[in-house]
Protein backbone atom coordinates (compact mmCIF):
# COMPACT_ATOMS: atom_id res chain seq x y z
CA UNK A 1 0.00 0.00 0.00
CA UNK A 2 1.12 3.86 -0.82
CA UNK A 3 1.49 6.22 1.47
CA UNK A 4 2.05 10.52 0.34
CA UNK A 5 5.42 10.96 -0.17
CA UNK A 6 5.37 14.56 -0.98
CA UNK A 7 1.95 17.33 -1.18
CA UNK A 8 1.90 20.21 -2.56
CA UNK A 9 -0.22 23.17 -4.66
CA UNK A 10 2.61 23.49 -6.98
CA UNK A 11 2.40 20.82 -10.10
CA UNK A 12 6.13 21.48 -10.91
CA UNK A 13 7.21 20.78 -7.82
CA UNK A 14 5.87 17.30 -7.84
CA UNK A 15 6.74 16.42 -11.37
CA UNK A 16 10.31 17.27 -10.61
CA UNK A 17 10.35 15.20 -7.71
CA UNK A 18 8.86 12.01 -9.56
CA UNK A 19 11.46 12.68 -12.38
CA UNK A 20 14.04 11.81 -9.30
CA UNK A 21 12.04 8.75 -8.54
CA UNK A 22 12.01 7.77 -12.04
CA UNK A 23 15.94 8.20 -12.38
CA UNK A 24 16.51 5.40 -9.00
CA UNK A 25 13.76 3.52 -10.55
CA UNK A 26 11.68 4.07 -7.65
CA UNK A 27 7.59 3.35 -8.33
CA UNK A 28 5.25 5.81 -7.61
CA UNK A 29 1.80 7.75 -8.53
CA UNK A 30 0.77 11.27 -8.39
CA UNK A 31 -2.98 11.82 -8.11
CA UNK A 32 -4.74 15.27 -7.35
CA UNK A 33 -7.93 16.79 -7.38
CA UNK A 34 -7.61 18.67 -10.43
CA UNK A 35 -10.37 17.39 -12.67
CA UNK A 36 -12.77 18.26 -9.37
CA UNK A 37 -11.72 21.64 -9.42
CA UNK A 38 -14.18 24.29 -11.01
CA UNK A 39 -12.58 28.08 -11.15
CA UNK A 40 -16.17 29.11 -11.92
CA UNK A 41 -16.94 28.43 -8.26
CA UNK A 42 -13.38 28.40 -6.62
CA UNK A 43 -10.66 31.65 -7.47
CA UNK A 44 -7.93 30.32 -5.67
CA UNK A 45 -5.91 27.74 -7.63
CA UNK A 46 -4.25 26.64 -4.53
CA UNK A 47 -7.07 24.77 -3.73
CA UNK A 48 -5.73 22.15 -6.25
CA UNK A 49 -3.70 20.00 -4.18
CA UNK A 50 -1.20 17.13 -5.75
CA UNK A 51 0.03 14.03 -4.04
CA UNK A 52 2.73 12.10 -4.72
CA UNK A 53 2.53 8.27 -3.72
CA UNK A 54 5.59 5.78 -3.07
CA UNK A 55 5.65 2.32 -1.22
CA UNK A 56 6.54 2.94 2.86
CA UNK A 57 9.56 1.07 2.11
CA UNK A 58 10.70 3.20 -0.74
CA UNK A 59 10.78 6.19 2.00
CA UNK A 60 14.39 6.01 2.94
CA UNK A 61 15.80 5.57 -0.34
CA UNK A 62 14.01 8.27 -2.45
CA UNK A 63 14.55 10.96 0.56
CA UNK A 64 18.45 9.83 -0.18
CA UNK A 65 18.35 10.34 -3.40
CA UNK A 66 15.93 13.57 -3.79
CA UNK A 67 18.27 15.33 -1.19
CA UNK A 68 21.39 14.63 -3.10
CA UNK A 69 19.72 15.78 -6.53
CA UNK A 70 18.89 19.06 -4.77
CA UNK A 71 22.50 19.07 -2.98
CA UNK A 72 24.15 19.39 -6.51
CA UNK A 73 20.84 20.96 -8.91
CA UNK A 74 20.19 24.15 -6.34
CA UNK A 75 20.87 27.46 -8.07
CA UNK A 76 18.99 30.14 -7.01
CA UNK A 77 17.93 33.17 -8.93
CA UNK A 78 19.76 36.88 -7.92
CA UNK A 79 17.78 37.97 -4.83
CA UNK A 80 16.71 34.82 -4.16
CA UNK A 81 14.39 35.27 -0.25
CA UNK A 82 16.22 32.83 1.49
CA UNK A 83 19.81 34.49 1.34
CA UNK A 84 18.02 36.97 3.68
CA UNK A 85 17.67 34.34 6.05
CA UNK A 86 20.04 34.88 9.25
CA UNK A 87 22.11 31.55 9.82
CA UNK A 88 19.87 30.28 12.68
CA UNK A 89 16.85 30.88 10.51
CA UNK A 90 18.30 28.59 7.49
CA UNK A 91 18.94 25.94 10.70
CA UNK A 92 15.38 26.02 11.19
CA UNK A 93 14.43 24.96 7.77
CA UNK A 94 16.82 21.87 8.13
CA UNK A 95 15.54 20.99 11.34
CA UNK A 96 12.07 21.48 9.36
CA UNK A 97 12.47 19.52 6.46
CA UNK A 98 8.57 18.25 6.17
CA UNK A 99 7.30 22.13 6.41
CA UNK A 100 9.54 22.99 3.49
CA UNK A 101 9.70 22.42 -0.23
CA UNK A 102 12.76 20.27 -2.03
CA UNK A 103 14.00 23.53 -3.29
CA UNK A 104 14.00 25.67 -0.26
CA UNK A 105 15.85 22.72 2.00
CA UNK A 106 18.58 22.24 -0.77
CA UNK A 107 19.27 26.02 -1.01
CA UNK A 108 19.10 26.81 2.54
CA UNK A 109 21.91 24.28 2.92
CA UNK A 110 23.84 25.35 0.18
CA UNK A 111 23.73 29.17 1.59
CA UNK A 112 25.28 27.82 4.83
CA UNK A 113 27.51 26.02 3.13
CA UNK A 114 28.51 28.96 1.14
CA UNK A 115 28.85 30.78 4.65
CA UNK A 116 31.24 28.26 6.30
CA UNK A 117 28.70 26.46 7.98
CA UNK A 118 29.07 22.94 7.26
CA UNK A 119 26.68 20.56 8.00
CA UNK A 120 27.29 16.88 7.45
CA UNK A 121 24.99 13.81 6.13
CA UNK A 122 25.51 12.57 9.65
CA UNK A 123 24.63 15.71 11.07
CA UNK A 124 21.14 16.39 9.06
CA UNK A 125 20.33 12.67 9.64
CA UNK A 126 20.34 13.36 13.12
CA UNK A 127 18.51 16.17 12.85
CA UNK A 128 15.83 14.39 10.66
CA UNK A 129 15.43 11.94 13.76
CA UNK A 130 15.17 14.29 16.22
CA UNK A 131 12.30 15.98 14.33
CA UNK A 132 10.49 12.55 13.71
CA UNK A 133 10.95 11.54 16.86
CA UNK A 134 9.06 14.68 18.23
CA UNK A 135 6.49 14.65 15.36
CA UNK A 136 5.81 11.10 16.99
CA UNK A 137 6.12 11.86 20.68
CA UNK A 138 5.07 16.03 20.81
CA UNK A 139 2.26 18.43 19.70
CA UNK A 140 3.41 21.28 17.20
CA UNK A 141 0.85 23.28 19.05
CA UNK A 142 0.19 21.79 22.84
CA UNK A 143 -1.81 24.41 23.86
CA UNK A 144 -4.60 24.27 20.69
CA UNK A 145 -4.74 20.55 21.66
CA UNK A 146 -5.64 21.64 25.47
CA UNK A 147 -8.09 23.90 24.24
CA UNK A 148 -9.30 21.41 21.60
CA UNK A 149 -10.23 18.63 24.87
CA UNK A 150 -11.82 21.56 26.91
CA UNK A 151 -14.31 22.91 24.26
CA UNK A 152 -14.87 18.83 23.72
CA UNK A 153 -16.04 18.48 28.10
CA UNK A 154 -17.93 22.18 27.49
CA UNK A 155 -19.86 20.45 25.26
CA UNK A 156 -20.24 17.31 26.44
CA UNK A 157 -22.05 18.58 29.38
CA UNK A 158 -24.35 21.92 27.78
CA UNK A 159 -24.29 20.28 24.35
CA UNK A 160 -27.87 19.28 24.68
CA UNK A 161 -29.01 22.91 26.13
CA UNK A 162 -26.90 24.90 23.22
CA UNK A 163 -28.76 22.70 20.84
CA UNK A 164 -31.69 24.43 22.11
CA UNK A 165 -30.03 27.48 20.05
CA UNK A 166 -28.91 26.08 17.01
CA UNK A 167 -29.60 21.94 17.30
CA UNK A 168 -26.38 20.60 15.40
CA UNK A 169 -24.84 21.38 18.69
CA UNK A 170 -25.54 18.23 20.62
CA UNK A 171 -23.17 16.61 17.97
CA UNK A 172 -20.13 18.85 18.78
CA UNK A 173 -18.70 17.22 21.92
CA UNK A 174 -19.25 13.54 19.93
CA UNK A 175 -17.15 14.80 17.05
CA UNK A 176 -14.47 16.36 19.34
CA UNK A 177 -14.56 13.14 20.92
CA UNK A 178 -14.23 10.96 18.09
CA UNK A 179 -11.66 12.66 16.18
CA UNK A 180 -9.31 13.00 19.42
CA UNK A 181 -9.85 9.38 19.44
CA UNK A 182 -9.67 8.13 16.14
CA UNK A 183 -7.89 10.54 14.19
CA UNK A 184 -4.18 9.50 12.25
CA UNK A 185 -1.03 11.39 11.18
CA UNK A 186 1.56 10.53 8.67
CA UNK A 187 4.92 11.04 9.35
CA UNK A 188 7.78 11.97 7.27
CA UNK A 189 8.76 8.45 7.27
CA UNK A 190 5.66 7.21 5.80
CA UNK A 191 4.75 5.94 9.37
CA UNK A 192 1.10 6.40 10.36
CA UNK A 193 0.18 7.76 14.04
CA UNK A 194 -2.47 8.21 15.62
CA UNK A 195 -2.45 12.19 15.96
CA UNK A 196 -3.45 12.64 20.10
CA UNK A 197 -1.33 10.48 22.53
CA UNK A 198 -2.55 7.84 24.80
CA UNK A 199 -3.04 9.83 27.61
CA UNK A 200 -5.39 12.76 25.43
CA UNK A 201 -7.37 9.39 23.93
CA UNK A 202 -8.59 8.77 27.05
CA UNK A 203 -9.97 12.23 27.37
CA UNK A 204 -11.77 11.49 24.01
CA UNK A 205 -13.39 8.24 25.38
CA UNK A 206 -14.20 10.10 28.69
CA UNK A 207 -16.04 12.85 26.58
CA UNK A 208 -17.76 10.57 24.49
CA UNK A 209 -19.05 8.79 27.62
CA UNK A 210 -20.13 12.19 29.06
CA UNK A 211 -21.75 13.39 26.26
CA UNK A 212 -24.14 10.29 26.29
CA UNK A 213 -24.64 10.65 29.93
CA UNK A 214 -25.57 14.12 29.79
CA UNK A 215 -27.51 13.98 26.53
CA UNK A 216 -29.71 11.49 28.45
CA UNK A 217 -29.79 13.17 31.42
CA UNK A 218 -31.26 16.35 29.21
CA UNK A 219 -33.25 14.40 27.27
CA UNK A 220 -35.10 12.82 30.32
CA UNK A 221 -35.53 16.16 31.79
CA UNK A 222 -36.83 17.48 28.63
CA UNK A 223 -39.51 14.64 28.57
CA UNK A 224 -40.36 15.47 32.32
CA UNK A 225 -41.03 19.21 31.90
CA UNK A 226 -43.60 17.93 28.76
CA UNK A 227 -45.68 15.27 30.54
């Protein structure tokens, strides 16, 4: 089974990378939503998003062989952004590598190379682990998950009197719960994850157990008040 290589808006970008893949033979399929796209109803072409797919196992060797194409293909136009970029800002986008494009990591390591600053195979694959490893382990954005699990007991508990308002509501605090439960993230390495941890699963399960506590609780009383 495939799993997405590479994503982006930018066609190009994709194409060039399969043309790498199809130099180390490596197999692989691009699909998009392109021929769903209507620009009478949608302006912005971003909205056309490209995949590229490889085999799991094909992971390792195609990130080899993509980084060494860019390692010796970079050469960047007079003015180019990144040579604005401070030396600890060009670190970042190593230590970054899935929120940047092919293009952007092999010419922000070829500006600190062309600076004097060095940095080895050994060294970036290092730094590639250390960013999996807290991709698997650590939230990009703890605090949005915190807030995420609150709104998700909020709910549980007044769900049923909000819906009184607007009556979708009684289905917020399940779909909190479910997705904190259920949902998945890819990694870099093709490795899929569940996105919450173990600990903010149980949360989920907890809020999902509230919500049909309380929804019967409401309901009952609602029944009550009527007879």
């Amino acid at each position: 089974m495939k799993s997405i290589f590479r994503k982006s808006v930018d066609k190009f970008i994709i194409e060039e990378v399969a043309s790498i893949l199809d130099v180390h033979s490596i197999n692989y399929e691009i699909i998009s939503n392109e021929k769903d796209f209507n620009p009478n109803f949608i302006t912005d072409t971003n909205k056309i998003d490209y995949q590229l797919l490889i085999d799991k196992d094909d992971f390792d060797v195609a990130n080899k062989a993509i980084s060494d194409y860019y390692a010796r293909e970079t050469s960047m136009p007079e003015g180019y952004y990144l040579l604005d970029y401070s030396n600890d800002e060009l670190k970042e986008i190593l230590s970054k590598k899935d929120e940047w494009n092919e293009f952007d990591y092999g010419a922000a390591n070829k500006i600190l190379k062309d600076r004097g600053e060095n940095i080895t195979d050994e060294e970036l694959n290092s730094i590639d682990k250390s960013r999996l490893d807290f991709l698997r382990n650590e939230y990009e954005n703890p605090q949005e998950v915190k807030n995420y699990i609150i709104i998700g007991y909020i709910f549980a508990i007044v769900g049923c009197l909000l819906s009184l308002i607007w009556g979708m509501l009684i289905f917020v605090s399940y779909a909190i719960a479910v997705a904190i439960i259920k949902l998945r993230k890819q990694l870099p390495s093709g490795e899929s994850i569940y996105y919450f941890n173990g600990k903010d699963r149980k949360h989920g399960k907890r809020i999902l157990i509230l919500s049909l506590v309380f929804t019967s609780i409401w309901i009952s009383i609602f029944i009550i008040n009527e007879l």
